[in-house]
PDB file of N, CA and C in Angstrom:
ATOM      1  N   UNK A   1       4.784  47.620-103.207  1.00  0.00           N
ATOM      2  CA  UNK A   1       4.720  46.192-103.382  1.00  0.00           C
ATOM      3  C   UNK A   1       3.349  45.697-102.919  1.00  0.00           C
ATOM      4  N   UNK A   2       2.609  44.633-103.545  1.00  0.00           N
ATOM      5  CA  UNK A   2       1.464  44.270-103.366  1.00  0.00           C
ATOM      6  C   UNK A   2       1.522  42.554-103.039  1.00  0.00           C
ATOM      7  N   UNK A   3       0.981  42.290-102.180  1.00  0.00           N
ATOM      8  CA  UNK A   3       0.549  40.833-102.442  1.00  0.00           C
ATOM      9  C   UNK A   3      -0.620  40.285-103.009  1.00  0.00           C
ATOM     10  N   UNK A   4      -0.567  38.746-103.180  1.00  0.00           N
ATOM     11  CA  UNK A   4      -1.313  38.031-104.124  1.00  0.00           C
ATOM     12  C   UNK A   4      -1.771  37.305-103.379  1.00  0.00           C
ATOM     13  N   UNK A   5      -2.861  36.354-103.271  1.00  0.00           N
ATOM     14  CA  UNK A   5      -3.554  35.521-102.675  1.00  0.00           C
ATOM     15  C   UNK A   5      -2.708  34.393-103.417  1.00  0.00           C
ATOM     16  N   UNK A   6      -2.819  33.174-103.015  1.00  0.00           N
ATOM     17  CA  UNK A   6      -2.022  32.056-103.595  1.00  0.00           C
ATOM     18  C   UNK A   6      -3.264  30.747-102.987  1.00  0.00           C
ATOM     19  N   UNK A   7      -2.716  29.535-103.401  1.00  0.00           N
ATOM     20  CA  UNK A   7      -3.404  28.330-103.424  1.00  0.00           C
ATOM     21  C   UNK A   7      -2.891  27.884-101.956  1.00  0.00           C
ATOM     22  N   UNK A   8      -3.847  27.166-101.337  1.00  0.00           N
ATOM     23  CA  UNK A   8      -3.654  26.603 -99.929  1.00  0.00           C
ATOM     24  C   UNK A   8      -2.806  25.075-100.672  1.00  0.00           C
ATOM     25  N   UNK A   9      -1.884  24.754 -99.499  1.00  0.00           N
ATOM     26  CA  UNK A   9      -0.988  23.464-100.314  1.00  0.00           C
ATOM     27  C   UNK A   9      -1.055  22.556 -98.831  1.00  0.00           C
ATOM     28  N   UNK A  10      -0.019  21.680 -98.500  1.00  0.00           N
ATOM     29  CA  UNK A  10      -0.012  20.848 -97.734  1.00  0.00           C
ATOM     30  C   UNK A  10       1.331  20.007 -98.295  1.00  0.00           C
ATOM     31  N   UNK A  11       2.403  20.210 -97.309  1.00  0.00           N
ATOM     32  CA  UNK A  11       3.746  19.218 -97.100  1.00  0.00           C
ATOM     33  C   UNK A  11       3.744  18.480 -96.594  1.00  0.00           C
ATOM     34  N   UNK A  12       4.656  17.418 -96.436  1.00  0.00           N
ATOM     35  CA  UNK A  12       4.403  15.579 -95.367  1.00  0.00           C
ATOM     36  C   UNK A  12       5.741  15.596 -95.718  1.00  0.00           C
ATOM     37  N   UNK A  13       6.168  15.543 -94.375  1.00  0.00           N
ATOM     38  CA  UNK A  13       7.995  15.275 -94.000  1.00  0.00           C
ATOM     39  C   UNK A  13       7.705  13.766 -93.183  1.00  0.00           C
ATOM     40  N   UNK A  14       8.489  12.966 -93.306  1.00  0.00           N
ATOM     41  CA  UNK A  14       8.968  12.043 -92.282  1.00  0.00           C
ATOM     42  C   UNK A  14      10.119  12.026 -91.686  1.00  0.00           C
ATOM     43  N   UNK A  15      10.100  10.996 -90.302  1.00  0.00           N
ATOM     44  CA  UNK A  15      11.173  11.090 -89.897  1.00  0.00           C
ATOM     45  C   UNK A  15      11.148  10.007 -89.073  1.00  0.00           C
ATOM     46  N   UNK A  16      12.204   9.271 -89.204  1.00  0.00           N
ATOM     47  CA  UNK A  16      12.467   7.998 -88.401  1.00  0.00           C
ATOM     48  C   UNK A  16      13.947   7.819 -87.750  1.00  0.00           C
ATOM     49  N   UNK A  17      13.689   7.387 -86.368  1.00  0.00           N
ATOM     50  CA  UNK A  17      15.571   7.479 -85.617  1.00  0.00           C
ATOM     51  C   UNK A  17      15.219   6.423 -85.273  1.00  0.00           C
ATOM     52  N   UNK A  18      16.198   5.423 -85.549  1.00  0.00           N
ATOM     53  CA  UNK A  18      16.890   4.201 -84.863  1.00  0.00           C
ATOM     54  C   UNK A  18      18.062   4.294 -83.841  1.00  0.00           C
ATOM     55  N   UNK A  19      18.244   3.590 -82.862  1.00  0.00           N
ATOM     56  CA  UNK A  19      18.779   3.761 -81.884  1.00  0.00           C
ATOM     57  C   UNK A  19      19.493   2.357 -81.077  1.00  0.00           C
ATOM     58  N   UNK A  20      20.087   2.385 -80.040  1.00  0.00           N
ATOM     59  CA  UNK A  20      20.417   1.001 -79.666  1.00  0.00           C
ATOM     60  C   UNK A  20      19.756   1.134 -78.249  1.00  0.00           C
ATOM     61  N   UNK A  21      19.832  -0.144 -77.533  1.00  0.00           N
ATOM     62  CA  UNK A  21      19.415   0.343 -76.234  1.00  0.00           C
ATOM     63  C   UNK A  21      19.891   1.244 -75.042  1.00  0.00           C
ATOM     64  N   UNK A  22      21.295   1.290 -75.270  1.00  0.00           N
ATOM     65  CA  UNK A  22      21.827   1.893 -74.274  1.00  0.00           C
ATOM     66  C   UNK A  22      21.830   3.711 -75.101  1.00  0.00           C
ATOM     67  N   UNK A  23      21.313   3.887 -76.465  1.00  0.00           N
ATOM     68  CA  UNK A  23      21.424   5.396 -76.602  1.00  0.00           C
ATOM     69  C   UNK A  23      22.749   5.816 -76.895  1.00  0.00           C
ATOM     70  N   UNK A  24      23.511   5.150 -77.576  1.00  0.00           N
ATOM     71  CA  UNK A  24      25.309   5.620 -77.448  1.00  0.00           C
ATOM     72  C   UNK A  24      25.144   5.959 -78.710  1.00  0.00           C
ATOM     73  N   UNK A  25      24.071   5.505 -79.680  1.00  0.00           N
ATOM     74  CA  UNK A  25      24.190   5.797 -81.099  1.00  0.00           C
ATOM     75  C   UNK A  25      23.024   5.968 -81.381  1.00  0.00           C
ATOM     76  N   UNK A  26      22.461   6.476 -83.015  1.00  0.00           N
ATOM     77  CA  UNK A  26      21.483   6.709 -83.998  1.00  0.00           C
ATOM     78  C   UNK A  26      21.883   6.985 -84.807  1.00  0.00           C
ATOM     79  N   UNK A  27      20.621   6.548 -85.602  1.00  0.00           N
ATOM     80  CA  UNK A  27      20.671   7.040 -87.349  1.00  0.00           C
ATOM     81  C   UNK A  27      19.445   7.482 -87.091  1.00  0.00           C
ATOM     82  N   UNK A  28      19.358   8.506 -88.077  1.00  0.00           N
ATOM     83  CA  UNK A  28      17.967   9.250 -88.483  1.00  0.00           C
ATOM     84  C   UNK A  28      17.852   9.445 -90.369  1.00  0.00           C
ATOM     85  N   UNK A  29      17.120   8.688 -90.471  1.00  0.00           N
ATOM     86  CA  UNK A  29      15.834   8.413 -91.985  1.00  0.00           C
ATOM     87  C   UNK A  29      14.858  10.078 -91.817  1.00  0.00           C
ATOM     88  N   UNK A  30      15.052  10.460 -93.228  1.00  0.00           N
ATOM     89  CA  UNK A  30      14.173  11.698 -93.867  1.00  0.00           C
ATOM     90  C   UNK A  30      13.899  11.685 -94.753  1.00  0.00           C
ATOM     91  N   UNK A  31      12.832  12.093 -94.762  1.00  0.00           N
ATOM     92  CA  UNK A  31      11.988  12.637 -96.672  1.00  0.00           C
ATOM     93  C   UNK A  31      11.392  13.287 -95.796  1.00  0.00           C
ATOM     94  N   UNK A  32      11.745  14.754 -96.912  1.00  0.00           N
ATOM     95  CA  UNK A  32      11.075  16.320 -96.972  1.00  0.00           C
ATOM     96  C   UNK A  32      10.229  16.278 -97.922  1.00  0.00           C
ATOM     97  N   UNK A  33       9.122  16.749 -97.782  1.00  0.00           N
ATOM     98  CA  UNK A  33       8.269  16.792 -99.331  1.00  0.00           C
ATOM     99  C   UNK A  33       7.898  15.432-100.061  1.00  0.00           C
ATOM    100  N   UNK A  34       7.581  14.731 -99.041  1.00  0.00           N
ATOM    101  CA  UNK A  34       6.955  13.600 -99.779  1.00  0.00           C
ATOM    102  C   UNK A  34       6.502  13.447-101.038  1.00  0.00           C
ATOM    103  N   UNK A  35       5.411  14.051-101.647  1.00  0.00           N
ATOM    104  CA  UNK A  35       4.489  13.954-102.202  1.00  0.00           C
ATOM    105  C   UNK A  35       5.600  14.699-103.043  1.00  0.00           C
ATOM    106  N   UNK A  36       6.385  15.288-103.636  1.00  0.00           N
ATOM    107  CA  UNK A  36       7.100  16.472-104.130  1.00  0.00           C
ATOM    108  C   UNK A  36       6.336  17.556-104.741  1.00  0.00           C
ATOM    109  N   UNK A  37       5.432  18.374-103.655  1.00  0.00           N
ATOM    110  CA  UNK A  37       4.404  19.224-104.074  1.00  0.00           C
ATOM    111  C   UNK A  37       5.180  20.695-104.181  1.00  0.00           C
ATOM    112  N   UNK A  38       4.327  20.523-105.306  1.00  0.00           N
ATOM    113  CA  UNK A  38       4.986  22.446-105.928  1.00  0.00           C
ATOM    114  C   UNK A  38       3.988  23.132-105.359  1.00  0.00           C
ATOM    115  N   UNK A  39       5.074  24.168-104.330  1.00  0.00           N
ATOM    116  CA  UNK A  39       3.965  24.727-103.402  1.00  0.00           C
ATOM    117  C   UNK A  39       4.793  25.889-103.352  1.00  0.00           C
ATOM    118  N   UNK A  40       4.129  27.096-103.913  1.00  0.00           N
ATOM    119  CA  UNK A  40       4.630  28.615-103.965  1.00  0.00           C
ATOM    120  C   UNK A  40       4.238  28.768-102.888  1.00  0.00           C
ATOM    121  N   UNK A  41       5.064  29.358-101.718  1.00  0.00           N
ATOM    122  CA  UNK A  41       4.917  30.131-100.478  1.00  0.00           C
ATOM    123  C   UNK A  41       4.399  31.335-100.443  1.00  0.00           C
ATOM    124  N   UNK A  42       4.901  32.534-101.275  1.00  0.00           N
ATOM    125  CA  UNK A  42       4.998  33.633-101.081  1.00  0.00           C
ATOM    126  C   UNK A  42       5.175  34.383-102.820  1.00  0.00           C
ATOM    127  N   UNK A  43       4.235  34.943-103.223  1.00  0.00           N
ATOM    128  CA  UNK A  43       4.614  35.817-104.362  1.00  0.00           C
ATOM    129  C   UNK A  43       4.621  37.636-104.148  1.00  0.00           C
ATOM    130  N   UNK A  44       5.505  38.133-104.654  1.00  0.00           N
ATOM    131  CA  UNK A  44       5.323  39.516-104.578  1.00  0.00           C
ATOM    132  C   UNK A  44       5.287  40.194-105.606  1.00  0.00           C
ATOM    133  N   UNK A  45       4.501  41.040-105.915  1.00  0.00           N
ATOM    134  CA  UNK A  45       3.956  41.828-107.126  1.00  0.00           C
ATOM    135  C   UNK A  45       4.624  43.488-106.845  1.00  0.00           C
ATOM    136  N   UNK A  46       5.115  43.672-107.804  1.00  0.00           N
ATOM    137  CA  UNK A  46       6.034  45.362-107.511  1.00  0.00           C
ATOM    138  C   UNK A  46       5.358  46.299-108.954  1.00  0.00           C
ATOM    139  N   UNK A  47       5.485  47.207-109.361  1.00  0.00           N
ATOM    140  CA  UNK A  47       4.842  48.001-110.217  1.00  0.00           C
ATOM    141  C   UNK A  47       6.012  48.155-111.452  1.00  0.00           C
ATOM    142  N   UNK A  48       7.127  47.416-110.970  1.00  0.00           N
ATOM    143  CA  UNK A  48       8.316  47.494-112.028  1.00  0.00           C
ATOM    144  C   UNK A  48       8.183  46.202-113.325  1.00  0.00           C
ATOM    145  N   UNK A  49       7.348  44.952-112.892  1.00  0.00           N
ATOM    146  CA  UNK A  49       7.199  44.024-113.514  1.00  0.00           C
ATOM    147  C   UNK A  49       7.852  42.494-113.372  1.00  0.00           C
ATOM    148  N   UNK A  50       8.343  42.933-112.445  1.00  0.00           N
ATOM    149  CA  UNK A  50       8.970  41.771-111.561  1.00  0.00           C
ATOM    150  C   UNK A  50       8.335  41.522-110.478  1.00  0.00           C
ATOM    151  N   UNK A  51       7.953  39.825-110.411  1.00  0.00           N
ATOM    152  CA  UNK A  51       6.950  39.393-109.165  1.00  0.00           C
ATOM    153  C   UNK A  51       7.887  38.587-108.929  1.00  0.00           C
ATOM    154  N   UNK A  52       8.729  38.305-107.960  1.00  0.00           N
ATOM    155  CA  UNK A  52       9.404  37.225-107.122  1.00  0.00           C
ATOM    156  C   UNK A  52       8.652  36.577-106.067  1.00  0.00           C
ATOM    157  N   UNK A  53       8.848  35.232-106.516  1.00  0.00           N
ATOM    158  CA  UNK A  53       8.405  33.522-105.755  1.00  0.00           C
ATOM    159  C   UNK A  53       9.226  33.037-105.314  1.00  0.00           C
ATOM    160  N   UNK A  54       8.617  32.378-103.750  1.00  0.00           N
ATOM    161  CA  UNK A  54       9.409  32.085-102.919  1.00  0.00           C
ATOM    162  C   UNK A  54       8.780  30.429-103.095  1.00  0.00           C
ATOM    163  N   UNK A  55       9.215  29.494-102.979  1.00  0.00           N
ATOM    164  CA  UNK A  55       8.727  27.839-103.446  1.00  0.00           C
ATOM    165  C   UNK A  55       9.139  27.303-102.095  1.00  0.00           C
ATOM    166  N   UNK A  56       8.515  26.005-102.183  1.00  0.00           N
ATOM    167  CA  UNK A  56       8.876  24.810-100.982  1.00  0.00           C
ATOM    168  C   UNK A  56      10.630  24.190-101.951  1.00  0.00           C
ATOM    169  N   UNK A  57      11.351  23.367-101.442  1.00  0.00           N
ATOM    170  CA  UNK A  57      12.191  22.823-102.311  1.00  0.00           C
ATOM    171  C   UNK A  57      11.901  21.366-102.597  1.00  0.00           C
ATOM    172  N   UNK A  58      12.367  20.592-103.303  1.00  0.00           N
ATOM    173  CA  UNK A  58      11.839  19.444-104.215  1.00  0.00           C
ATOM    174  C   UNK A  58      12.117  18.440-103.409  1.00  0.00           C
ATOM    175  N   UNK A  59      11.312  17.706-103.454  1.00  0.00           N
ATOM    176  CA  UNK A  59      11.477  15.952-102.265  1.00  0.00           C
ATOM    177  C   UNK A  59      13.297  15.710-102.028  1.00  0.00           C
ATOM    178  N   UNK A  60      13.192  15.534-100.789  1.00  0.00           N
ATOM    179  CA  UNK A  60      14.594  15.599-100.396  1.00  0.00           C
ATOM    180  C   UNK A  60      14.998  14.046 -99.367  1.00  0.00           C
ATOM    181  N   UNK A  61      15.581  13.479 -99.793  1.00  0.00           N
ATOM    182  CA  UNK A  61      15.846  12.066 -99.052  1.00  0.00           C
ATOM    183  C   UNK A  61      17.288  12.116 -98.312  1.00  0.00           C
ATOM    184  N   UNK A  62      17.752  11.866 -97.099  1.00  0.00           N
ATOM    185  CA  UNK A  62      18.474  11.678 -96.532  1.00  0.00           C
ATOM    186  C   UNK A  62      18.362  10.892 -95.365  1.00  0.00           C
ATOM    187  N   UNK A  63      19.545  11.108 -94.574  1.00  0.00           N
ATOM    188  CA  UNK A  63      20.286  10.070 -93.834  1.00  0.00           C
ATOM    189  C   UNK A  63      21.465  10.759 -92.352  1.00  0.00           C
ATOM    190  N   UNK A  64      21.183  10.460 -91.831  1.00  0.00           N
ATOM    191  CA  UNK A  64      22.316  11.179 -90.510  1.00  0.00           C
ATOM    192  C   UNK A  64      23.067   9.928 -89.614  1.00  0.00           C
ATOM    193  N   UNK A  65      24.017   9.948 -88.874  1.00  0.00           N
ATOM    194  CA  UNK A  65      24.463   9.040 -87.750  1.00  0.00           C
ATOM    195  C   UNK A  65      25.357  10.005 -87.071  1.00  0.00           C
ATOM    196  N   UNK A  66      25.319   9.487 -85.607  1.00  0.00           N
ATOM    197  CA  UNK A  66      25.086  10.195 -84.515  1.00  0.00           C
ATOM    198  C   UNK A  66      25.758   8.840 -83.477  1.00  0.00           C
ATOM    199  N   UNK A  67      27.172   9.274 -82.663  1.00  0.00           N
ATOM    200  CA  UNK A  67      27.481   8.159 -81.795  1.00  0.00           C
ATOM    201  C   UNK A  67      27.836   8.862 -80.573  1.00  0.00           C
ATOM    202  N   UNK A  68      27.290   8.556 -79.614  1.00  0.00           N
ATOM    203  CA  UNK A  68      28.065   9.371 -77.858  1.00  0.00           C
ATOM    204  C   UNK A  68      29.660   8.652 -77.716  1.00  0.00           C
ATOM    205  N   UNK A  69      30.810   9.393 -77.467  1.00  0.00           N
ATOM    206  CA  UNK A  69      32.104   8.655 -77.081  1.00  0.00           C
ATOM    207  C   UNK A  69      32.098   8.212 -75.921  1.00  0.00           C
TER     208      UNK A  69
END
């Protein structure tokens, strides 16, 4: 198996938690992949003809909540 040189890339995640004052609760705000950059991690080159790519995954938006009893 051989490797390949690949393109230098750059990801931008955010992340924002809201909270109350006393801390009994949160929500947490996300975006993965801002920009939704196609960014091959990892390629592998084999002598059989199969090169398997490993990728970033595609802009991802979510949401969490979180309460202390």
């Amino acid at each position: 198996m051989f490797f390949e040189r690949i393109d230098a890339y750059t990801l931008t995640n955010l992340r924002l938690r809201l909270s109350n004052a006393e801390a009994t609760w949160h929500v947490d705000l996300y975006v993965d992949n801002v920009f939704d950059e196609v960014a091959i991690g990892r390629v592998l080159s084999s002598p059989f003809g199969f090169d398997p790519t490993l990728s970033a995954p595609p802009r991802t938006i979510g949401m969490g909540f979180s309460m202390k009893p």
